[in-house]
C-alpha atoms as a PDB file:
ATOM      1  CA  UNK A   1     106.184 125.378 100.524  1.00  0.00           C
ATOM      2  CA  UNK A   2     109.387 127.793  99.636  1.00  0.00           C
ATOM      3  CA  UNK A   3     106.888 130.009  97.219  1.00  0.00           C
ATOM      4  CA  UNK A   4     104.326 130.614  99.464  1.00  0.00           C
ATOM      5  CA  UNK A   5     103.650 134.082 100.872  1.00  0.00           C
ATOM      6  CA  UNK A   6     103.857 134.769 104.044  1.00  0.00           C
ATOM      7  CA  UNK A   7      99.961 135.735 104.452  1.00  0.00           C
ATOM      8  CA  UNK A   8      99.113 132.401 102.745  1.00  0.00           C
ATOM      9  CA  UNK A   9     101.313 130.139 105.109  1.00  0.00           C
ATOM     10  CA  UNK A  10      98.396 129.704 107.131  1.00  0.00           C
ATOM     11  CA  UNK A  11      96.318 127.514 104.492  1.00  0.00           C
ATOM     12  CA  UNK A  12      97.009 123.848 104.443  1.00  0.00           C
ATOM     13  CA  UNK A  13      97.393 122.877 101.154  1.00  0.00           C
ATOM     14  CA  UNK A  14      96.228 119.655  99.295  1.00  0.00           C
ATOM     15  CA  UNK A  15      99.299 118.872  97.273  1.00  0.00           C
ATOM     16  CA  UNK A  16     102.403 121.534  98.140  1.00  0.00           C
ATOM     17  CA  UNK A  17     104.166 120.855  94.967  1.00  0.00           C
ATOM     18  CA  UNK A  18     101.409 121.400  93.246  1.00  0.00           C
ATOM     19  CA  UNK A  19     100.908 124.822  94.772  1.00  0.00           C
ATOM     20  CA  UNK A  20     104.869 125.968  94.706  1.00  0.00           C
ATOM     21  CA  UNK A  21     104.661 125.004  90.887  1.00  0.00           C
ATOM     22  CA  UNK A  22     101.606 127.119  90.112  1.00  0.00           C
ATOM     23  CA  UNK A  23     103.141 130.134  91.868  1.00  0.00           C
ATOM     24  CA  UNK A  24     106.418 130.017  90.047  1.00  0.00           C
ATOM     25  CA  UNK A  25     104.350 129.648  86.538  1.00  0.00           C
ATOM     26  CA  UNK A  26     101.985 133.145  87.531  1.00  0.00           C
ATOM     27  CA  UNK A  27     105.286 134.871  87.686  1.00  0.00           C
ATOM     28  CA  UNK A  28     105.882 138.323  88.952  1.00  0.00           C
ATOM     29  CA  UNK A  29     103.424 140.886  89.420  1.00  0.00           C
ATOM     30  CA  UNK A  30     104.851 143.262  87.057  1.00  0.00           C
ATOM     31  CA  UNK A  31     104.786 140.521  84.748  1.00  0.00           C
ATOM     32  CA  UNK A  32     101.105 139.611  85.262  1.00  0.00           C
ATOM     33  CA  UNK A  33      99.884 143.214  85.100  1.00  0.00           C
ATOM     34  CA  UNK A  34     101.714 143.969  81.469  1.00  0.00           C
ATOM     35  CA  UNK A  35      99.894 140.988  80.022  1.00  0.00           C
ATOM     36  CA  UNK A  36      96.811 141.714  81.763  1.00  0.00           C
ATOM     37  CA  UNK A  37      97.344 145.718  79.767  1.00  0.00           C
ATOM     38  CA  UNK A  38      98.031 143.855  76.668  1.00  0.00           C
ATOM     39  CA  UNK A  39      95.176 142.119  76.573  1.00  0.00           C
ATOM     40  CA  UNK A  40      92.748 145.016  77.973  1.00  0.00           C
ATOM     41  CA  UNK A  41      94.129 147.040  75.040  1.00  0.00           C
ATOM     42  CA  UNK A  42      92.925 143.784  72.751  1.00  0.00           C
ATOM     43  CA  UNK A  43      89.302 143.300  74.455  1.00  0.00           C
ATOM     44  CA  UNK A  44      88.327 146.043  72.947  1.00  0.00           C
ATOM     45  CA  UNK A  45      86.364 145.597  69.419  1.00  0.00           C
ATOM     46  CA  UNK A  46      87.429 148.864  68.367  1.00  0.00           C
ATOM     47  CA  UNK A  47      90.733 148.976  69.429  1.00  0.00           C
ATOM     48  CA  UNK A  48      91.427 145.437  68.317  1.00  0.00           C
ATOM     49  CA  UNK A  49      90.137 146.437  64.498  1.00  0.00           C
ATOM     50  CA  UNK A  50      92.742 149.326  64.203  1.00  0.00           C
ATOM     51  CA  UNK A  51      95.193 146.902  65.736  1.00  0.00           C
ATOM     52  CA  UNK A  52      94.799 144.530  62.768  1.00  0.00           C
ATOM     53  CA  UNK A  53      94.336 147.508  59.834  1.00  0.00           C
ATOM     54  CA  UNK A  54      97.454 148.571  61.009  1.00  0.00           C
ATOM     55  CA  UNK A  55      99.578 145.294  61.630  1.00  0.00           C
ATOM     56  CA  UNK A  56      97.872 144.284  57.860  1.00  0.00           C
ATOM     57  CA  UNK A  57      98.777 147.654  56.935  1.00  0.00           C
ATOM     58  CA  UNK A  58     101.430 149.059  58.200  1.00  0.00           C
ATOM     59  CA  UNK A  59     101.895 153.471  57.836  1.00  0.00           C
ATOM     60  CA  UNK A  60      98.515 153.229  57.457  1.00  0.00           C
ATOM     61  CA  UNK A  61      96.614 157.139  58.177  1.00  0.00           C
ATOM     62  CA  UNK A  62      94.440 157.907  60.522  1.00  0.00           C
ATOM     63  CA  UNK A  63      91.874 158.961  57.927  1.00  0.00           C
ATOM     64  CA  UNK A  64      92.318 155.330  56.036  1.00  0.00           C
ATOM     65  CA  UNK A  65      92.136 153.510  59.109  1.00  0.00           C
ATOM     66  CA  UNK A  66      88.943 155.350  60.157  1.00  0.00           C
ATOM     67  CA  UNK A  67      87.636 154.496  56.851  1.00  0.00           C
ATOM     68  CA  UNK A  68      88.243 150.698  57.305  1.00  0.00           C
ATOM     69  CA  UNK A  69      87.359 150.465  60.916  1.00  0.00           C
ATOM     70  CA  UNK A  70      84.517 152.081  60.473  1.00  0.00           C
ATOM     71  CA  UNK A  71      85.031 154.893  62.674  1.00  0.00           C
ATOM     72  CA  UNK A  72      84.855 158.026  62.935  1.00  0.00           C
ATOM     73  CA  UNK A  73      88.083 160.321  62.738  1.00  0.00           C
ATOM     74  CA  UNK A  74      87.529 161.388  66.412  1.00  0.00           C
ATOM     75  CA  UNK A  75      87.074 158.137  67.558  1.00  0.00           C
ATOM     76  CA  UNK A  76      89.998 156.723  65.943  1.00  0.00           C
ATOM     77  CA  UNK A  77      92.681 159.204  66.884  1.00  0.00           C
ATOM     78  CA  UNK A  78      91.568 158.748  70.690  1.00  0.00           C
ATOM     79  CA  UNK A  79      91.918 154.943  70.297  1.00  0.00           C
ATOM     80  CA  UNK A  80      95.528 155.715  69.149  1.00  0.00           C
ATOM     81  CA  UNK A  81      96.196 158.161  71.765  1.00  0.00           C
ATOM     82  CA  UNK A  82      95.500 155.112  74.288  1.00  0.00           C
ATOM     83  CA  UNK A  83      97.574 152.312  72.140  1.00  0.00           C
ATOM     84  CA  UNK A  84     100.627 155.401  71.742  1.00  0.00           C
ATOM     85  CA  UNK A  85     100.860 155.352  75.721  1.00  0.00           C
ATOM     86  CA  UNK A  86     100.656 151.602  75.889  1.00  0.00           C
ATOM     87  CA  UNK A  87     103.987 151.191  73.759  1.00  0.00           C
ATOM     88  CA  UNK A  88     101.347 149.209  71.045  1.00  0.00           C
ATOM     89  CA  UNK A  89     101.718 151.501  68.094  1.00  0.00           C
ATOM     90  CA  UNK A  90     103.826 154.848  67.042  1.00  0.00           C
ATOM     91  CA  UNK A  91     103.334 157.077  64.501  1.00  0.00           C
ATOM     92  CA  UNK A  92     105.364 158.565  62.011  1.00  0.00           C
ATOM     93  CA  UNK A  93     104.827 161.988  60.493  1.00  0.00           C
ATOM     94  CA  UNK A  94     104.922 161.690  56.402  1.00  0.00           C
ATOM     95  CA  UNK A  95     103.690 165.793  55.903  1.00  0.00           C
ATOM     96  CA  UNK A  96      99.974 166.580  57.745  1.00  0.00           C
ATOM     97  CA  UNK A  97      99.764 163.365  57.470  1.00  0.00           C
ATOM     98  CA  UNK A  98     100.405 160.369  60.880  1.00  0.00           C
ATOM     99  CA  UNK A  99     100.859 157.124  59.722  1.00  0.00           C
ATOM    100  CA  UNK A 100     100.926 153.982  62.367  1.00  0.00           C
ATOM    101  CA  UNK A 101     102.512 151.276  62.689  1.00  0.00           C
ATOM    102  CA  UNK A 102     102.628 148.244  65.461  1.00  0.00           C
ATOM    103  CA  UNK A 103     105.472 149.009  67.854  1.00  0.00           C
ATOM    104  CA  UNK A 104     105.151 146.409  70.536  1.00  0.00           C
ATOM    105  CA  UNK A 105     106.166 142.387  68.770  1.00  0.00           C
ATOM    106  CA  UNK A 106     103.882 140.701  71.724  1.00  0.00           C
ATOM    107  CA  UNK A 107     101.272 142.719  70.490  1.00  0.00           C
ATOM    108  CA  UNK A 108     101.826 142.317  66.937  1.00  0.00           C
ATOM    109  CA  UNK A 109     102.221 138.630  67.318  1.00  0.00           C
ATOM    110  CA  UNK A 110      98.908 138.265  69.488  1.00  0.00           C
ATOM    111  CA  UNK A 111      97.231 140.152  66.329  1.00  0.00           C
ATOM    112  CA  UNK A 112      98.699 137.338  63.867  1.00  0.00           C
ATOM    113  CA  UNK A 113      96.974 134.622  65.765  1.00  0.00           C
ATOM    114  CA  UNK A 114      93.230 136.913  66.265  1.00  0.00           C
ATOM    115  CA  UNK A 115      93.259 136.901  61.946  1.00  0.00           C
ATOM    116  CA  UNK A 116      90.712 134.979  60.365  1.00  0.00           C
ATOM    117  CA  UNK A 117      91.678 131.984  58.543  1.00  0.00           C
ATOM    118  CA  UNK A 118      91.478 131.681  54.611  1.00  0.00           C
ATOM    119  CA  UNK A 119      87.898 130.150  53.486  1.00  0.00           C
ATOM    120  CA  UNK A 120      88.873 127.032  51.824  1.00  0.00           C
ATOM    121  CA  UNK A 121      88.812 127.530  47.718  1.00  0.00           C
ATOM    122  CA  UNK A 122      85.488 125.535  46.172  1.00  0.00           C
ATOM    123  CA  UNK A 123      85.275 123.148  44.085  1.00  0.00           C
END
């Protein structure tokens, strides 16, 4: 029981390789909590719709993606102040105007597999 912390080594396990295998597959901490941010930024239906406007459509506006969300401008621009300081998205100046586009590759290939499959064609 080489993985087991110290203030567990009092628990009597029911199968120890069992329990040394499941520690070493949780990982670090660090490691957890980034995935755990990841997917908090995801859970959210708002979020996660300009998440996949702007992986679809990348230098999308803010005004466009408010449009498509559904969203107010307000709204919108807060949600992308959040995903800015997560490392999710960045934006690019192009005049007045901020485009977006995904920034973080775990993110953008967590959006890939949230799209909705093609409806088969009709015969």
């Amino acid at each position: 029981m080489h993985l087991v912390p110290a203030d567990q080594a009092h628990r009597h396990p029911i199968d120890e390789h069992r329990v040394c295998e499941a520690i070493e597959a949780i990982g670090e901490p660090t490691d957890v909590e980034q995935w755990a941010g990841r997917f908090a930024l995801l859970a959210d239906p708002g979020r996660l719709r300009l998440l996949r406007a702007i992986a679809a459509c990348p230098q999308i506006s803010v005004t466009d993606l408010a449009i498509a969300a559904g969203m107010n401008d307000t709204a919108v621009s807060q949600a992308l102040r959040l995903l800015r300081v997560a490392g999710a998205v960045a934006g690019r100046k192009d005049g007045r105007v901020m485009r977006y586009r995904i920034s973080d590759e775990t993110i953008s290939a967590l959006l890939a597999q949230t799209q909705p499959s093609p409806e088969p064609a009709r015969a």
